[in-house]
N, C-alpha and C. Protein backbone atom coordinates (compact mmCIF):
# COMPACT_ATOMS: atom_id res chain seq x y z
N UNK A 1 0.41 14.54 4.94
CA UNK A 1 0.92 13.28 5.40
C UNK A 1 2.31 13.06 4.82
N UNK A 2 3.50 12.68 5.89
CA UNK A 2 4.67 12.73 5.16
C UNK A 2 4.93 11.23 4.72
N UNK A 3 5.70 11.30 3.61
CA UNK A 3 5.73 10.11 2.33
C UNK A 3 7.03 9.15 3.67
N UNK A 4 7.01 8.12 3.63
CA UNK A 4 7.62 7.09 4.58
C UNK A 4 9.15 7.10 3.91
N UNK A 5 10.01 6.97 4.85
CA UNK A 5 11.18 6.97 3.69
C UNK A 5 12.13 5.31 3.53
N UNK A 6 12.95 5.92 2.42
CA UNK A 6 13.22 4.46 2.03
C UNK A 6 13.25 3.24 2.49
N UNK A 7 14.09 3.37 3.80
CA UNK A 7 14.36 2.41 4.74
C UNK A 7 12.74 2.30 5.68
N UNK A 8 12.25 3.27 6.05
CA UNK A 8 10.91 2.52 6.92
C UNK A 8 10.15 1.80 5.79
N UNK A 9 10.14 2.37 4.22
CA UNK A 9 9.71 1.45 3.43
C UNK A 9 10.37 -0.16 3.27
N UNK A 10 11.11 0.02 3.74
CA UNK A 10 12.00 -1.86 3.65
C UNK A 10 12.51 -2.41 4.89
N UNK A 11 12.36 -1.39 5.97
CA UNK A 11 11.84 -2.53 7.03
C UNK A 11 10.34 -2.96 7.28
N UNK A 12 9.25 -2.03 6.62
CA UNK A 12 7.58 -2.97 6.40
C UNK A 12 7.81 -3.87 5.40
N UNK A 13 8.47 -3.77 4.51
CA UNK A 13 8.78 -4.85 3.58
C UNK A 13 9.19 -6.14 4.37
N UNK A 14 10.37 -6.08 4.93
CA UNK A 14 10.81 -7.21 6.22
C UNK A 14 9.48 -7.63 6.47
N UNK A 15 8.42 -6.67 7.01
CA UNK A 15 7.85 -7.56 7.84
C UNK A 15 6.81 -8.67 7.09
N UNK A 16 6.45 -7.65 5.90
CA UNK A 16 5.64 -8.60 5.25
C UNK A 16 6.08 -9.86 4.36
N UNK A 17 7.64 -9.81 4.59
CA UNK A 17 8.06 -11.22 3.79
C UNK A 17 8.11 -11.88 5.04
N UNK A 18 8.16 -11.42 6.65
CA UNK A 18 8.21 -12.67 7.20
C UNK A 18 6.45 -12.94 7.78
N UNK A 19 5.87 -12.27 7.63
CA UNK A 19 4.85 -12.46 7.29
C UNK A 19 4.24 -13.53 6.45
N UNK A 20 4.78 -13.81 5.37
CA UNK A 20 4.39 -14.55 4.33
C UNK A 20 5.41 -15.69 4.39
N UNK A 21 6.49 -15.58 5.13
CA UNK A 21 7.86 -16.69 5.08
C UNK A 21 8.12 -16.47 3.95
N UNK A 22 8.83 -15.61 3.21
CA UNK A 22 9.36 -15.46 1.88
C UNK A 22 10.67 -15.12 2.16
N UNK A 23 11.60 -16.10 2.52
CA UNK A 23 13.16 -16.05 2.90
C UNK A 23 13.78 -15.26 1.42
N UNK A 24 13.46 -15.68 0.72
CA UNK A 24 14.06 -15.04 -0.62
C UNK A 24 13.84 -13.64 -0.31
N UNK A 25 12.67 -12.79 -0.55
CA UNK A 25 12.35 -11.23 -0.73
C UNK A 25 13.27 -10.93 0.83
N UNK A 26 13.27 -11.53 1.92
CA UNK A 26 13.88 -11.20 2.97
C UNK A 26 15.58 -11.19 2.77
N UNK A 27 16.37 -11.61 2.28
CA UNK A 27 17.90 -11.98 1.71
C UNK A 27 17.72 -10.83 0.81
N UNK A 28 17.26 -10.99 -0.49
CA UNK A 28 16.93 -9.61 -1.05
C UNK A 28 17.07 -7.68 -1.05
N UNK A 29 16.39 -8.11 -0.07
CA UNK A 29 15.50 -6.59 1.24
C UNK A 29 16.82 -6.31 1.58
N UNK A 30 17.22 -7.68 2.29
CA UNK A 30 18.81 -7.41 3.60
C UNK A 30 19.58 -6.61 2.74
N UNK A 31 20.26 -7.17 1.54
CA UNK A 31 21.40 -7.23 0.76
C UNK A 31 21.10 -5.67 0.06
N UNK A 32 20.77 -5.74 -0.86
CA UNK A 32 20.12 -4.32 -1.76
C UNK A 32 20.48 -2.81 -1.20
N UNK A 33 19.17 -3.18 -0.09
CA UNK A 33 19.09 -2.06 1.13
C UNK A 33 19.80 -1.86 2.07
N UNK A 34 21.18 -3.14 2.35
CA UNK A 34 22.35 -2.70 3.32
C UNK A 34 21.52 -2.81 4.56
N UNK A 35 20.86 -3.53 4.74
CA UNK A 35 20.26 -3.35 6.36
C UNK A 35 21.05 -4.13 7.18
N UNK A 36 21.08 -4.14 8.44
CA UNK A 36 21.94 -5.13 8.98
C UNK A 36 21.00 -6.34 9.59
N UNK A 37 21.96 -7.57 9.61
CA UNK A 37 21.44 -8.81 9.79
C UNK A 37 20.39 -8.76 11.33
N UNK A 38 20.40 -7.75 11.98
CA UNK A 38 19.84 -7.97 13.66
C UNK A 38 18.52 -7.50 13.10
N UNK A 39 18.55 -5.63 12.79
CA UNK A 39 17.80 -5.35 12.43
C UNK A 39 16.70 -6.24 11.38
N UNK A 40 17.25 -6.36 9.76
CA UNK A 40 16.30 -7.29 9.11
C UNK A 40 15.65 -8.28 9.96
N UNK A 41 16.49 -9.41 10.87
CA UNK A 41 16.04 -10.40 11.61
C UNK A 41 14.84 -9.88 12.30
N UNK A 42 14.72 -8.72 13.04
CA UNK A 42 13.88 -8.20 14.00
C UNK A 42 12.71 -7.82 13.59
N UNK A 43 12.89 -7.47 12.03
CA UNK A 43 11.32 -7.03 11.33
C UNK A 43 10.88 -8.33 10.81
N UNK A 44 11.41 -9.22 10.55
CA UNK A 44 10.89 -10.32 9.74
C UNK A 44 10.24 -11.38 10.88
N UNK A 45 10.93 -11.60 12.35
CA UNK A 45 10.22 -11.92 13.71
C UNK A 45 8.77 -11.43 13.96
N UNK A 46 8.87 -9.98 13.46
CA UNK A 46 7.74 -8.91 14.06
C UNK A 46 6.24 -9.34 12.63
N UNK A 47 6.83 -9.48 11.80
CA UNK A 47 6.08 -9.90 10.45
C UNK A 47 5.21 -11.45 10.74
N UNK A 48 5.88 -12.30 11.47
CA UNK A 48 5.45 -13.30 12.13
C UNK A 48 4.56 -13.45 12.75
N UNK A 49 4.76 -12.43 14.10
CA UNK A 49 3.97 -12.24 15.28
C UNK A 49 2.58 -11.42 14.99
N UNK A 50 3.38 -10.49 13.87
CA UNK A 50 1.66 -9.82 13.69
C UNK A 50 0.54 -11.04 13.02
N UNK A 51 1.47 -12.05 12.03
CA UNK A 51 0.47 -13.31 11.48
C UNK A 51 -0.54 -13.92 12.83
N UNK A 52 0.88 -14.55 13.79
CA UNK A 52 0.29 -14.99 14.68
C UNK A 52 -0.85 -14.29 15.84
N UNK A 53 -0.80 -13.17 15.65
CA UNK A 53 -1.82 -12.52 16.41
C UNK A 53 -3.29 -11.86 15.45
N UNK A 54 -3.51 -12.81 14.08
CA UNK A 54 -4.08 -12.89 13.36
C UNK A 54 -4.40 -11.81 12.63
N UNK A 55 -3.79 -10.77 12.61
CA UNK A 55 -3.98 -9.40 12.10
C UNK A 55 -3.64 -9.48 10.86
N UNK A 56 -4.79 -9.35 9.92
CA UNK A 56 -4.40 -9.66 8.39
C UNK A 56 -3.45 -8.58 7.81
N UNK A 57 -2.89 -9.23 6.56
CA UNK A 57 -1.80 -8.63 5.97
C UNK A 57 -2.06 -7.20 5.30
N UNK A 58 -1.72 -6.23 5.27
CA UNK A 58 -2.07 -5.32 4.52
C UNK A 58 -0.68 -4.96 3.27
N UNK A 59 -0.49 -6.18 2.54
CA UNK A 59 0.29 -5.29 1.23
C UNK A 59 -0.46 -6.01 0.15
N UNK A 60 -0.23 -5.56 -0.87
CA UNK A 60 -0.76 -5.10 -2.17
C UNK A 60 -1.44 -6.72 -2.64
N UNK A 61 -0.17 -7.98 -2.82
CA UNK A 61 -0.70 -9.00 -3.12
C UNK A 61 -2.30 -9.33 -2.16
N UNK A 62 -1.99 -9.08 -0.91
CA UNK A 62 -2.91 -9.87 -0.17
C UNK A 62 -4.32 -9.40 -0.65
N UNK A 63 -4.25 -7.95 -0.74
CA UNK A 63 -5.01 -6.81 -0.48
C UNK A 63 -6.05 -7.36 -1.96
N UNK A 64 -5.27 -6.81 -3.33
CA UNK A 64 -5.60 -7.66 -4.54
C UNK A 64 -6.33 -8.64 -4.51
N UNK A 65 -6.35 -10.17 -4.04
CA UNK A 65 -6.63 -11.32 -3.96
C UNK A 65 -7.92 -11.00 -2.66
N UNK A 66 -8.28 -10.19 -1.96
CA UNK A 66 -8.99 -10.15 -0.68
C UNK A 66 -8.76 -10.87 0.29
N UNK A 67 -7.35 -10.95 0.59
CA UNK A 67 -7.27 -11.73 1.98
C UNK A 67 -6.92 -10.77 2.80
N UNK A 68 -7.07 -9.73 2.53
CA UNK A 68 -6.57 -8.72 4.10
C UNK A 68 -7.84 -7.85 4.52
């Protein structure tokens, strides 16, 4: 199985801060990682939609606590 690389690792990141509405880790993510403002925007939309289509979260906090 090949290891995900940096950037697909921090656009799932995107999604799970907009997932969670965490504008901070999302500004963060953008800045750090040089992503551009469309792109970031587009994963953090998509982080949303997966909420709204009730599909629980799968990162570490949620996972920890048993909400995913």
């Amino acid at each position: 199985m090949k290891k995900p690389s940096k950037r697909e690792q921090t656009l799932y990141a995107l999604r799970v801060a907009g997932y969670h509405l965490d504008s901070e880790a999302f500004l963060r993510l953008r800045i750090d990682n040089r992503v551009s403002y469309e792109v970031a925007l587009e994963n953090w939309y998509r982080g949303q939609d997966i909420k709204k289509a009730g599909i629980p979260c799968g990162c570490f906090q949620c996972k920890a606590t048993k909400q995913a």
